[in-house]
Protein backbone atom coordinates (compact mmCIF):
# COMPACT_ATOMS: atom_id res chain seq x y z
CA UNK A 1 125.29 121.20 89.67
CA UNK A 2 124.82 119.05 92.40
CA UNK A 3 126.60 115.56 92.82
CA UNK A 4 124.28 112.52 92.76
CA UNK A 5 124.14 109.41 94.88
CA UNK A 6 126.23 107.15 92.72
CA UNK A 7 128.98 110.45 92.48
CA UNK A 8 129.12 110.54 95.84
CA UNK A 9 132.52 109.63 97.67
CA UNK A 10 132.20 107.56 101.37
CA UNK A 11 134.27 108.07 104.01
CA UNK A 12 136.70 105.52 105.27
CA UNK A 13 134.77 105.08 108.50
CA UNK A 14 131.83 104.19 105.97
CA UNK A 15 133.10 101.66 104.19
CA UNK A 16 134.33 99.79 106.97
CA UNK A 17 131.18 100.03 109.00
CA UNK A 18 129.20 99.17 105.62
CA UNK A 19 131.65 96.16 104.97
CA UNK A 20 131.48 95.09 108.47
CA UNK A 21 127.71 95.22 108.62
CA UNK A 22 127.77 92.65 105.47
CA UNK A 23 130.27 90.54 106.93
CA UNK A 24 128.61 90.14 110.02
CA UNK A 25 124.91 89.97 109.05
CA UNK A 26 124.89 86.57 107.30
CA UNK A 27 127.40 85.34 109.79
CA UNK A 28 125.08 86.02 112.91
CA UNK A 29 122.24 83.51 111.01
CA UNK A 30 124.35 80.73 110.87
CA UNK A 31 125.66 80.70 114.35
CA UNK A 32 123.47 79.25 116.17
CA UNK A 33 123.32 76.29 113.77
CA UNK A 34 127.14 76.15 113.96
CA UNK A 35 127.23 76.29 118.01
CA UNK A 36 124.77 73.47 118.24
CA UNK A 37 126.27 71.25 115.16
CA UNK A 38 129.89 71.28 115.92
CA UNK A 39 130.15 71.65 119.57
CA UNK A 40 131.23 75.11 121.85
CA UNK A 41 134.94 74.36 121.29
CA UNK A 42 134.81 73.77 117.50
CA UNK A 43 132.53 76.71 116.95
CA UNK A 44 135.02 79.11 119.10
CA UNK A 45 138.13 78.40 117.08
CA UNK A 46 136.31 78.70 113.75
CA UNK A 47 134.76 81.83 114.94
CA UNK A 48 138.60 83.17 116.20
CA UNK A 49 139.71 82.34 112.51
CA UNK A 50 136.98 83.96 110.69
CA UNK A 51 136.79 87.13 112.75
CA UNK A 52 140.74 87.59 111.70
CA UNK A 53 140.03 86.77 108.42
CA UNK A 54 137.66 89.67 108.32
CA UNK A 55 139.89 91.82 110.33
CA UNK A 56 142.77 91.04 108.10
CA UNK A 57 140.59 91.78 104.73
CA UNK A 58 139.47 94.90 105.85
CA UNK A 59 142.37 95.79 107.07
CA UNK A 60 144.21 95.20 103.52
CA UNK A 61 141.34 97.16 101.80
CA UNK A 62 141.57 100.40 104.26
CA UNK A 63 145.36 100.37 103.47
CA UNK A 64 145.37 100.09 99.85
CA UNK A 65 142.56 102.60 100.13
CA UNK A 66 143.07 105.85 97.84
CA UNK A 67 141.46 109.10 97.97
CA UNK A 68 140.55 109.05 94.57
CA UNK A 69 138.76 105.89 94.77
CA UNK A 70 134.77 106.78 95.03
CA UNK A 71 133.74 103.21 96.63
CA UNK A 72 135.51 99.51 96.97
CA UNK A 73 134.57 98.95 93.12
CA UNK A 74 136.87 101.42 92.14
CA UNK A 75 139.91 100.12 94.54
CA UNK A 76 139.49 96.77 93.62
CA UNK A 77 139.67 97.71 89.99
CA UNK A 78 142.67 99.97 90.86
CA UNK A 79 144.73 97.04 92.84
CA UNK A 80 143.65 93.95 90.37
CA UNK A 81 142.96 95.47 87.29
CA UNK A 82 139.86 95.62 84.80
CA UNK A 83 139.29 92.17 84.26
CA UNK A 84 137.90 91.29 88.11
């Protein structure tokens, strides 16, 4: 039989792009409000620190990654257990 959508395993180029694509799309609404409220300076160093923030978090995930792992549900159960 055929696998279906939810069986289906993504690549680790896929997750990252799909991760980076959330990270970034509600992040590129709020910048221009953030540019214009706190000033070019302010806004650069914030943007610095949340861009390695997101590099750093995806970069932990893509380590930990496993092959076994179907999506980032299933690693994030893996690494922190059930309960999260």
């Amino acid at each position: 039989m055929g696998e279906t959508n939810s069986e289906r395993i993504n690549s680790s180029t896929t997750t990252v792009l799909a991760m980076f694509n959330s990270m970034v799309g509600g992040a590129m609404l709020t910048m221009p409000i953030l540019f214009r409220s706190a000033g070019m300076v302010t806004s650069t160093i914030i943007l610095i620190i949340s861009g390695l923030i997101s590099f750093v978090t995806c970069r932990i995930y893509v380590v930990h990654m496993s092959d076994e792992d179907k999506d980032v549900e299933w690693t994030i159960r893996r690494i922190l257990g059930g309960k999260w």
